[in-house]
Protein backbone atom coordinates (compact mmCIF):
# COMPACT_ATOMS: atom_id res chain seq x y z
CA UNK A 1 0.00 0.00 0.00
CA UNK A 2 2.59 2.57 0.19
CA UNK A 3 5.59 1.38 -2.11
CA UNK A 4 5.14 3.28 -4.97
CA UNK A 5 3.77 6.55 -3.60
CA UNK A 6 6.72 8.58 -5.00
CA UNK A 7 6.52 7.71 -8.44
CA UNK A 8 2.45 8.58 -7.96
CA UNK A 9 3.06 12.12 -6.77
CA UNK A 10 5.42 12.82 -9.49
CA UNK A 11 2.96 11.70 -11.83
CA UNK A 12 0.67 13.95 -9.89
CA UNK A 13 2.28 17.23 -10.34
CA UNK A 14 3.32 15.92 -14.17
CA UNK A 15 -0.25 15.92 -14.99
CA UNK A 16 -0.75 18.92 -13.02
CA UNK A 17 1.97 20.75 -15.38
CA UNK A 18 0.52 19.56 -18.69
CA UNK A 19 -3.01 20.48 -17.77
CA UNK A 20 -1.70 23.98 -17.10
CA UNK A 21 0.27 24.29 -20.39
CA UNK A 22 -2.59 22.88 -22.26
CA UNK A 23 -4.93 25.50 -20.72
CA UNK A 24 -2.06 27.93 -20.87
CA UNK A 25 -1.78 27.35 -24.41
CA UNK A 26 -6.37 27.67 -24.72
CA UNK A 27 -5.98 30.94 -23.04
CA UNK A 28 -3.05 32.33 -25.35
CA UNK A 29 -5.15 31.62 -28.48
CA UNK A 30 -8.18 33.17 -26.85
CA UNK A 31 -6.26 36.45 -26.39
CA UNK A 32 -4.65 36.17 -29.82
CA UNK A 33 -8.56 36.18 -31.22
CA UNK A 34 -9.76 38.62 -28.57
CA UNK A 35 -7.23 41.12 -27.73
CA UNK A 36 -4.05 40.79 -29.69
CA UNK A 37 -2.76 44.08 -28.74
CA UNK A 38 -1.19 41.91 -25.44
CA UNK A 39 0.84 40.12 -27.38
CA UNK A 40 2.47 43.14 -29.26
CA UNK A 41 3.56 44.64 -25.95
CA UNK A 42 4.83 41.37 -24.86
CA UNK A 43 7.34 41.67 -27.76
CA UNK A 44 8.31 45.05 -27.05
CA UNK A 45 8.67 43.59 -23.03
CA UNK A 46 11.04 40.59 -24.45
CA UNK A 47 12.93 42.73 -26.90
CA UNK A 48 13.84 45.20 -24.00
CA UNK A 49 14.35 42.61 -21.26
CA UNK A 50 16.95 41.43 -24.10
CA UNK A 51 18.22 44.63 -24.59
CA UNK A 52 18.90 45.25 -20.48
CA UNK A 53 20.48 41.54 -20.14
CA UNK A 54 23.19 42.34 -22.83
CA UNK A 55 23.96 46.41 -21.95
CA UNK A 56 24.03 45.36 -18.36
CA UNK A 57 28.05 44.62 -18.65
CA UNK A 58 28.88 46.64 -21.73
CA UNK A 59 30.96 49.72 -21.61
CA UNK A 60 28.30 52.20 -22.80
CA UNK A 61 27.93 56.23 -21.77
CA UNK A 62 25.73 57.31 -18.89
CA UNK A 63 24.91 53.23 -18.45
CA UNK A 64 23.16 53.67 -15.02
CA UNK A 65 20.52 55.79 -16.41
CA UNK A 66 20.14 53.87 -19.48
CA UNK A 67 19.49 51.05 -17.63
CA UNK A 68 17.31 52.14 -15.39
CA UNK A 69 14.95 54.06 -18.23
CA UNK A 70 15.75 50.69 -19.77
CA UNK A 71 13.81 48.84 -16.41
CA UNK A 72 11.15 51.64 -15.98
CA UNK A 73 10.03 51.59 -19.78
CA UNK A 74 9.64 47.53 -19.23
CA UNK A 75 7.68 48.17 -16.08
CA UNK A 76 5.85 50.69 -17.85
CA UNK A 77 4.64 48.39 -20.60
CA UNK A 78 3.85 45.45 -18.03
CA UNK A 79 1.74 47.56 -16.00
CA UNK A 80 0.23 48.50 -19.13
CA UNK A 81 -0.29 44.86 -20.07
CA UNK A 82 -1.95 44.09 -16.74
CA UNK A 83 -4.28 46.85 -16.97
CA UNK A 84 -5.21 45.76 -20.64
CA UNK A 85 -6.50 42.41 -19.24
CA UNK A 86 -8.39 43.58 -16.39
CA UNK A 87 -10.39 46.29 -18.51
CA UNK A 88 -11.33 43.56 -20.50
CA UNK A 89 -12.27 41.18 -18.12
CA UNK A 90 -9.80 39.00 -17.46
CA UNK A 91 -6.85 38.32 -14.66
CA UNK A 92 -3.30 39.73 -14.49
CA UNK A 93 -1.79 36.53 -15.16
CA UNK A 94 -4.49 35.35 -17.94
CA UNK A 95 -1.68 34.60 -19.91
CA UNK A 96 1.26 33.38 -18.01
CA UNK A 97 1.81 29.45 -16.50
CA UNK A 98 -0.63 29.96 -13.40
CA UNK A 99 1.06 27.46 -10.53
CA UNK A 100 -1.20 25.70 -8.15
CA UNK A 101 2.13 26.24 -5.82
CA UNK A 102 4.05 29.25 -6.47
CA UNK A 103 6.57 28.00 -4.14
CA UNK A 104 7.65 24.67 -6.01
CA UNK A 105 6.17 25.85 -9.17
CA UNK A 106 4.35 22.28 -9.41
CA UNK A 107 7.75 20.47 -9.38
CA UNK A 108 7.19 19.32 -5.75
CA UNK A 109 10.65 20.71 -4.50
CA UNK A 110 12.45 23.58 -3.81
CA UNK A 111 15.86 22.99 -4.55
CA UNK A 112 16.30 19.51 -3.08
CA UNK A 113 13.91 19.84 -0.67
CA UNK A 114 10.66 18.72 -0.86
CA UNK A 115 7.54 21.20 -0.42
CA UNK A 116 5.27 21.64 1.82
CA UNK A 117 2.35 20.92 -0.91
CA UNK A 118 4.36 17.55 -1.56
CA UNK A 119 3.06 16.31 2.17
CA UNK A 120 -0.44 17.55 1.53
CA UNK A 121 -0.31 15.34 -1.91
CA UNK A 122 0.86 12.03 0.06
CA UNK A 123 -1.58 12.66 3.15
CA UNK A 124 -4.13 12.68 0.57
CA UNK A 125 -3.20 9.58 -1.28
CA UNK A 126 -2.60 8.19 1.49
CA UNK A 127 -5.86 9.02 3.22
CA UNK A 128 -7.60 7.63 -0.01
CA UNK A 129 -5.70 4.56 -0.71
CA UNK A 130 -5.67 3.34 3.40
CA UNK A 131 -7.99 0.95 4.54
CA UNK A 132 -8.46 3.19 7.38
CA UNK A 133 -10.04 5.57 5.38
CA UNK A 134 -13.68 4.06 5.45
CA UNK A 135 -12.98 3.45 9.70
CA UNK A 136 -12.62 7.12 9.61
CA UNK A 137 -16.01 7.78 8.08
CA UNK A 138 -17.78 6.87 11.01
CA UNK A 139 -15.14 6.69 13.74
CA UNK A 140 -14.45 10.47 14.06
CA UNK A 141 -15.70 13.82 16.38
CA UNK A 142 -19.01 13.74 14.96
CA UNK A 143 -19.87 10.74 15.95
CA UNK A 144 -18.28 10.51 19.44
CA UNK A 145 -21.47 10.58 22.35
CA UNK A 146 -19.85 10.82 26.24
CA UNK A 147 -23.61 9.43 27.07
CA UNK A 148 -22.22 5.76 25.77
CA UNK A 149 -20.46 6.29 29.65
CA UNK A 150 -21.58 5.54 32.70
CA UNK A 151 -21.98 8.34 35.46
CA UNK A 152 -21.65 5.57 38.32
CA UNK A 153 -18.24 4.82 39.70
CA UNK A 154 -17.52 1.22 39.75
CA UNK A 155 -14.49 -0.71 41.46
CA UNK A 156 -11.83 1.33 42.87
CA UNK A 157 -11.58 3.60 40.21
CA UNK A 158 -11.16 7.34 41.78
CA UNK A 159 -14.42 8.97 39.09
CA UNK A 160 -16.85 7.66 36.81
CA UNK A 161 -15.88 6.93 33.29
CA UNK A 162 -17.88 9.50 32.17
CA UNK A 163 -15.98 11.51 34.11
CA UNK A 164 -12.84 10.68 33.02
CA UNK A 165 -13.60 11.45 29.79
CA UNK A 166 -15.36 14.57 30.47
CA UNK A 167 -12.59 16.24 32.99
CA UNK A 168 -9.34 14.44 31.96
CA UNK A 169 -8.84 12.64 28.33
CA UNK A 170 -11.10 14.89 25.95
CA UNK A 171 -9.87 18.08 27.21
CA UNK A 172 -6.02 16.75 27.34
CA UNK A 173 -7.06 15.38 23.75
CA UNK A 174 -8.92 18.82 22.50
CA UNK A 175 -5.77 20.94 23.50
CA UNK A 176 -3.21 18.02 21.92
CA UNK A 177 -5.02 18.45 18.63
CA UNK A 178 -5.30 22.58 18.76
CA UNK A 179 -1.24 22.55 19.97
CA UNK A 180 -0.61 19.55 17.89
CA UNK A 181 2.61 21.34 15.98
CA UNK A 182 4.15 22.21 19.21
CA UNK A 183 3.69 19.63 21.49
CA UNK A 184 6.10 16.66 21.45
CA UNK A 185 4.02 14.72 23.64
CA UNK A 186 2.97 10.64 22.71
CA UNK A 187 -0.16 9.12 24.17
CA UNK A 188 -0.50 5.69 25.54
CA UNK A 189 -4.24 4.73 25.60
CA UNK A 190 -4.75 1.69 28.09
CA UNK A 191 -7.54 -0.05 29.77
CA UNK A 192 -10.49 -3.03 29.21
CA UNK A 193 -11.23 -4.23 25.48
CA UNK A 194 -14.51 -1.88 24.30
CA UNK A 195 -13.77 1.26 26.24
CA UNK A 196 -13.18 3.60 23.54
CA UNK A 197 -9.55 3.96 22.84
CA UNK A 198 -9.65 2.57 19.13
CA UNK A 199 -12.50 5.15 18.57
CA UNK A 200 -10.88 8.12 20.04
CA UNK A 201 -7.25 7.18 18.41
CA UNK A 202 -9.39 7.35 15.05
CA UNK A 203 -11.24 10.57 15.87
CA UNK A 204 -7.62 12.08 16.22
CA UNK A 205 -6.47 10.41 12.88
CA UNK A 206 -9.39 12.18 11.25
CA UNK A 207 -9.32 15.12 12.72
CA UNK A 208 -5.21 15.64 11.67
CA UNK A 209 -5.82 13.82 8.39
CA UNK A 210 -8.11 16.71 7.31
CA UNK A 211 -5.48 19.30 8.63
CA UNK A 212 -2.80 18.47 6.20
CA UNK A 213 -0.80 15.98 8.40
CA UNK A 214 0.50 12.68 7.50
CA UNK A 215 -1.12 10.10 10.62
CA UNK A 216 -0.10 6.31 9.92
CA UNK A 217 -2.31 4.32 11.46
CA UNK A 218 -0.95 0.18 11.93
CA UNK A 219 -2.25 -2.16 14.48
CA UNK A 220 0.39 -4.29 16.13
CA UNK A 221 0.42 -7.04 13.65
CA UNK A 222 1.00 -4.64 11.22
CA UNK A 223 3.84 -2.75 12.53
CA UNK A 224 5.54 -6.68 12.63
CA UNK A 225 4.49 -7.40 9.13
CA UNK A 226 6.29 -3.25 8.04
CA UNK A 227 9.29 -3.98 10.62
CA UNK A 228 10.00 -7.37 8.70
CA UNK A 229 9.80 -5.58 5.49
CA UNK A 230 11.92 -2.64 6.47
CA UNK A 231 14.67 -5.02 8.07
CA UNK A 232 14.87 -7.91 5.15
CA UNK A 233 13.37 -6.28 2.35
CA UNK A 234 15.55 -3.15 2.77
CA UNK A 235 12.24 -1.03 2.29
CA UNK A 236 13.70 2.41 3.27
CA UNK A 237 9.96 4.21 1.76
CA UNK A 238 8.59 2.20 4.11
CA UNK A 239 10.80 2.68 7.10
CA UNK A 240 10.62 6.36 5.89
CA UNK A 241 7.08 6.75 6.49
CA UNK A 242 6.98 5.06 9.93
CA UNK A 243 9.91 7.09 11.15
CA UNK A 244 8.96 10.54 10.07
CA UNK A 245 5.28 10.78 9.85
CA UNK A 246 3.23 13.41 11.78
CA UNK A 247 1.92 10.68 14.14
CA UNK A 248 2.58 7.11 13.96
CA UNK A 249 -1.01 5.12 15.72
CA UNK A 250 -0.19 2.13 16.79
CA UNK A 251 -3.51 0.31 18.06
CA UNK A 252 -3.89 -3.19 20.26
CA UNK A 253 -0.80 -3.16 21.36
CA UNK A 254 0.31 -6.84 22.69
CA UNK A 255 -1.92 -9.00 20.48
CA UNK A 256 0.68 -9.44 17.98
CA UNK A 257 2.79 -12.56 18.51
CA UNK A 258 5.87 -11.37 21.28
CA UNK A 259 9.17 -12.80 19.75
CA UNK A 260 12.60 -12.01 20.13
CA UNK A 261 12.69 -10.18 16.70
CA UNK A 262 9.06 -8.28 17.23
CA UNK A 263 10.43 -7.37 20.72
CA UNK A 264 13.77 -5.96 19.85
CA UNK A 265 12.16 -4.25 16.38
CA UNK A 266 9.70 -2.81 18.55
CA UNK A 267 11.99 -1.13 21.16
CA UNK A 268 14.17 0.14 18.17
CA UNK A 269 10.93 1.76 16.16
CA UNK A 270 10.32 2.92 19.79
CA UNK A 271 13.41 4.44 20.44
CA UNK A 272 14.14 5.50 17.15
CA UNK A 273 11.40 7.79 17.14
CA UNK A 274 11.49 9.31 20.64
CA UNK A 275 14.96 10.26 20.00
CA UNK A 276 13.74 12.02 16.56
CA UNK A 277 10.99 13.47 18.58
CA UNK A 278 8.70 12.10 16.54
CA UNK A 279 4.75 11.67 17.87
CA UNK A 280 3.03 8.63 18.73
CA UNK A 281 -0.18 7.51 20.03
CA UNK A 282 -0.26 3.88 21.42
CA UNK A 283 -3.19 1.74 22.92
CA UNK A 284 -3.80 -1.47 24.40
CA UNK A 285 -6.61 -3.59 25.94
CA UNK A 286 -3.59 -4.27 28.71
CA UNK A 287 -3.00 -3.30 32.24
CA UNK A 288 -0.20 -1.14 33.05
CA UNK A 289 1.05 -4.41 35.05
CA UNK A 290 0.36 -7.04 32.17
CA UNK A 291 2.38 -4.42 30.00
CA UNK A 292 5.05 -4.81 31.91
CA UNK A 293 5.29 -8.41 32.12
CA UNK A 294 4.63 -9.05 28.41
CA UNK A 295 7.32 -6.06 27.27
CA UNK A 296 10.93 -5.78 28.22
CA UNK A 297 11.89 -3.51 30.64
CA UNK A 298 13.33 -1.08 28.22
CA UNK A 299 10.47 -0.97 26.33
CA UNK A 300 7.90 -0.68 29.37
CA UNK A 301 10.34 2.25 30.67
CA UNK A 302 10.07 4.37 27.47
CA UNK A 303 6.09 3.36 27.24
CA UNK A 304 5.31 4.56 30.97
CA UNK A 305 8.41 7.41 31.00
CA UNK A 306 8.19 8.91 27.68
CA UNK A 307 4.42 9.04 27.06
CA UNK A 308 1.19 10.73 28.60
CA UNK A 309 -0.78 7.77 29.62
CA UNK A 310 -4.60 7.48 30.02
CA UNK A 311 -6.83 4.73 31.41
CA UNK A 312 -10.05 3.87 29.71
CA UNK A 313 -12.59 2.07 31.75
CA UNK A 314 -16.19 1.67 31.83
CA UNK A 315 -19.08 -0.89 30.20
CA UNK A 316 -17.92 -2.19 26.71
CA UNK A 317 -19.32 0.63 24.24
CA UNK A 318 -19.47 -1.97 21.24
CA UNK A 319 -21.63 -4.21 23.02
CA UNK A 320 -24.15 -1.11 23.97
CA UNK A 321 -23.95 -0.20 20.61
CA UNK A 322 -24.97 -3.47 18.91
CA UNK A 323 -27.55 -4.11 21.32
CA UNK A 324 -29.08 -0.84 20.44
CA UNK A 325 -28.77 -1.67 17.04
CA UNK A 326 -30.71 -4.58 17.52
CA UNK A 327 -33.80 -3.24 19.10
CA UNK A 328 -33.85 -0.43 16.21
């Protein structure tokens, strides 16, 4: 699913570029029929922008001043140009390449670099492509309801769950999301299978997804299945991606199979990131305690010393919800 986005963005902004010369080249002839008198003054505009590239280093009398007449005549004539368009209806730039990114100029760099507009393109795709996408159609803000938990404390938890959500995770979650660009805080969502955390994990996926940032969302088989592929396939998009994504989800932690290799992958990814300072958000239908006993210790010590973490509890949502689904 995401080997080959490269070579689909830069067939992106290739079609981008040939739509805009084709409709460059539509436009052109229109004025041509229309209002050829543009064209004329873009002659006398070329011939004098010639004219100021080759006396610019001759030896010539009084050359200051000729060049700068020579600049304020071709200013002159472009102003002219640009108010010729407008009185007849159409935009300054009617008949120049019109960029849907002025800063890359459609290319999808600057310089070596890749632009900002190139991260919107591969959010999108991958927004489209990911079978997360359809989760996200239902699992987001609008659809959250606090009344799916209880206001009555059970065991020996300190509030009820509703609660909890109310006073401590949306809140904490509401000002993540508004600070998101700042904050170099992860999340680790943990607690009893059906209380939520999937749901609210996607209802931040969304809600970044549709603000331009790149969210990868894996469960924990996943990640195993990528980390094999990164470490004996040599897939560096892949590893890429993981690494230096916006926010890297990584859902049901500890029902993938624990081996030596997913264990010591894990802690690197882990690691890897948190020294790159580079966001996660982590859940798991597991204890704090059972965490600890199924993870290494160095992986347990970055989970519970390196992220925010945040119990879920309460009656299991998804069997409220299909009940009520029932009786409908």
């Amino acid at each position: 699913m995401i080997r080959g986005y490269a070579e689909e963005i830069s067939k992106m902004y290739s079609d981008i570029r040939e739509n805009e010369a084709r409709l460059l080249k539509q436009r052109r002839e229109k004025i041509q029929n229309d209002l050829p008198v543009v064209f004329n003054l873009e002659k006398k505009i070329a011939k004098l922008c010639i004219d100021l590239a080759v006396n610019s280093f001759k030896d010539i009398d009084d050359r200051e001043n000729y060049l700068s007449n020579l600049k304020n005549e071709i200013t002159n004539l472009r102003v002219k140009k640009s108010e010729l368009l407008v009185a007849n209806g159409y935009s300054q730039d009617y008949v120049s390449l019109q960029y849907k990114c002025n800063k890359c100029k459609d290319t999808g760099y600057i310089g070596s670099t890749k632009c900002s507009c190139y991260k919107q393109k591969l959010v999108k795709l991958y927004y489209k492509n990911s079978y997360h996408n359809s989760m996200l159609a239902s699992n987001n803000f609008e659809h959250f309801n606090i009344d799916y938990y209880s206001t009555q404390r059970t065991n020996n938890d300190p509030r009820s769950p509703r609660k909890n959500m109310e006073d401590t995770i949306i809140p904490y979650v509401m000002d993540y999301l508004k600070n998101f660009p700042a904050t170099k805080n992860n999340l680790l969502f943990y607690g009893s299978s059906g209380t939520g955390k999937t749901f609210l994990s996607n209802c931040i996926a969304k809600d970044l997804l549709d603000k331009g940032f790149l969210v990868i969302y894996r469960t924990s088989d996943d990640i195993i299945h990528d980390l094999k592929k990164v470490k004996f396939e040599n897939d560096h998009n892949l590893e890429n991606l993981l690494l230096n994504c916006d926010l890297l989800i990584l859902d049901d932690l500890g029902t993938e199979q624990i081996t030596d290799f997913s264990s010591t992958e894990l802690f690197n990814l882990l690691n890897k990131k948190l020294l790159m300072n580079k966001k996660m958000l982590i859940s798991s239908n597991y204890a704090l305690e059972k965490l600890s006993r199924t993870y290494s210790e160095r992986i347990t010590s970055r989970l519970f010393g390196d992220f925010t973490l945040f119990k879920f509890y309460g009656d299991d949502i998804r069997i409220k919800t299909n009940l009520q689904r029932q009786k409908q």
